[in-house]
Protein backbone atom coordinates (compact mmCIF):
# COMPACT_ATOMS: atom_id res chain seq x y z
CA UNK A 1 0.00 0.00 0.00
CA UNK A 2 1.45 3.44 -1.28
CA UNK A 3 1.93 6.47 1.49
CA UNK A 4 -0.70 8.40 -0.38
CA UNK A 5 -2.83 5.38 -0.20
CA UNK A 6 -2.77 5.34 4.17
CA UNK A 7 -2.98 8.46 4.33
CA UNK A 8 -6.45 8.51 2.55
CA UNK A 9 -7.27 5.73 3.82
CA UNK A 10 -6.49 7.33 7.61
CA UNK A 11 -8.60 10.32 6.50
CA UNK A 12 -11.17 8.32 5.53
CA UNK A 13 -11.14 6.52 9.32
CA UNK A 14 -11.30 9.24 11.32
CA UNK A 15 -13.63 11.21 9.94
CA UNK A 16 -15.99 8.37 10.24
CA UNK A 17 -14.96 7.87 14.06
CA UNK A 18 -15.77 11.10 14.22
CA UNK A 19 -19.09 11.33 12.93
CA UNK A 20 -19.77 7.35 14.63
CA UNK A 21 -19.08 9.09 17.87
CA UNK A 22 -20.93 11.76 17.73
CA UNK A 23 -23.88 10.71 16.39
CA UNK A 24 -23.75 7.23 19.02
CA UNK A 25 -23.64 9.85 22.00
CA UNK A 26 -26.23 12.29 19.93
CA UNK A 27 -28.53 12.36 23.61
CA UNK A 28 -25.69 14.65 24.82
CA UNK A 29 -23.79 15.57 21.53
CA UNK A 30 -26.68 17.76 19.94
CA UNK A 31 -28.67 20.53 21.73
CA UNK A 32 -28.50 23.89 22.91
CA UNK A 33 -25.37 23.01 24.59
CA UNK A 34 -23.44 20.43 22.86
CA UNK A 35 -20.86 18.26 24.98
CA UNK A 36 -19.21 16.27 22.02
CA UNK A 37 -16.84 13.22 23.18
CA UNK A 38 -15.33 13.56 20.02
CA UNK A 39 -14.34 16.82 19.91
CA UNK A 40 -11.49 15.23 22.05
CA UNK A 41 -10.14 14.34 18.88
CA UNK A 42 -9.28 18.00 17.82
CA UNK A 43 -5.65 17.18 19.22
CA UNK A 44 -5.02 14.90 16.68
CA UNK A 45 -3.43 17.47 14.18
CA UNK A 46 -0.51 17.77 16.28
CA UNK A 47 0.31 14.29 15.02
CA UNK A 48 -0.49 14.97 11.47
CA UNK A 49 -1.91 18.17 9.42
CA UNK A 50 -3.82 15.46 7.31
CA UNK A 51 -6.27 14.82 10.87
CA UNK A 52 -7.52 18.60 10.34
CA UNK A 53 -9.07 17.68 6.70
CA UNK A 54 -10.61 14.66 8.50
CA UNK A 55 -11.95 15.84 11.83
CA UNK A 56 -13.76 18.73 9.40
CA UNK A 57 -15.26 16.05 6.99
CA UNK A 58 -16.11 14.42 10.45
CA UNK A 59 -17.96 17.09 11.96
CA UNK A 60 -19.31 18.53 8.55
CA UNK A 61 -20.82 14.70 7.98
CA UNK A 62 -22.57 14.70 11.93
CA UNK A 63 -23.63 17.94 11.56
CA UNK A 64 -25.74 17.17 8.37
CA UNK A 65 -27.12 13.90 9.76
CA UNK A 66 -27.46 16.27 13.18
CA UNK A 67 -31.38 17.84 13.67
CA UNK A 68 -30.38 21.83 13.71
CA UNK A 69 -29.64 21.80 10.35
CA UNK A 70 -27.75 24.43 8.10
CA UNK A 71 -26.74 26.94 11.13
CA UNK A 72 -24.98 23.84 12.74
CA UNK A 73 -23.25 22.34 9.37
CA UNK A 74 -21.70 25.67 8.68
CA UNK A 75 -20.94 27.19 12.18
CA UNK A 76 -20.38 23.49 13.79
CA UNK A 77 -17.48 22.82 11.07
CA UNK A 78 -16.22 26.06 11.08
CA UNK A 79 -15.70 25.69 15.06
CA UNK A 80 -14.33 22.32 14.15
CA UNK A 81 -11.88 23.21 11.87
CA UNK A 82 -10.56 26.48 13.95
CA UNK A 83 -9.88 24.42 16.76
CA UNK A 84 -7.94 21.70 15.04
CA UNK A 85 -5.78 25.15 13.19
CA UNK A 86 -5.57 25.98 17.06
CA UNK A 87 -4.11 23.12 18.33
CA UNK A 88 -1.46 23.20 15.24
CA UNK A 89 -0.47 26.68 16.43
CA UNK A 90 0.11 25.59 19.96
CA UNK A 91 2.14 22.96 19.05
CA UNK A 92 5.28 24.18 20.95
CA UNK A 93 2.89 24.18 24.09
CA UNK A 94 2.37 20.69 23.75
CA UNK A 95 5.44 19.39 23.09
CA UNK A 96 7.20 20.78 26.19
């Protein structure tokens, strides 16, 4: 299997985890306050830029299976995706 071929296929994985996750736990993950398990996830770009592409197709995919509709898909992956850019900025804070 080629390099490009895991890392797809990696992509692929955890944005369904993701979106399993979330939508398993959806009692607690959707609602006017949403406590998302897999938001813990969000630190996986320090590992990898690739997990940031992922966790958004994640979150974009629960979010349109979610019940609040266009307002979450576009804010909830937005908030998604600037805390994955987040934790590649803090890096250094991590690391230490």
């Amino acid at each position: 299997m080629t390099s490009k071929t895991k890392k797809i296929t990696r992509i692929g994985v955890v944005a369904a985890l993701y979106a399993t996750i979330t939508l398993v736990l959806g009692s607690i993950s959707y609602g006017p306050i949403q406590f998302r398990i897999s938001e813990v996830m969000t630190l996986l770009p320090l590992f990898g830029k690739e997990y940031i592409l992922s966790l958004t197709i994640g979150c974009f995919l629960a979010n349109v299976i979610g019940p609040y509709g266009v307002p979450d898909i576009i804010l909830g992956t937005l908030a998604t995706f600037n805390k994955c850019i987040f934790s590649i900025f803090n890096r250094k804070t991590y690391e230490r």
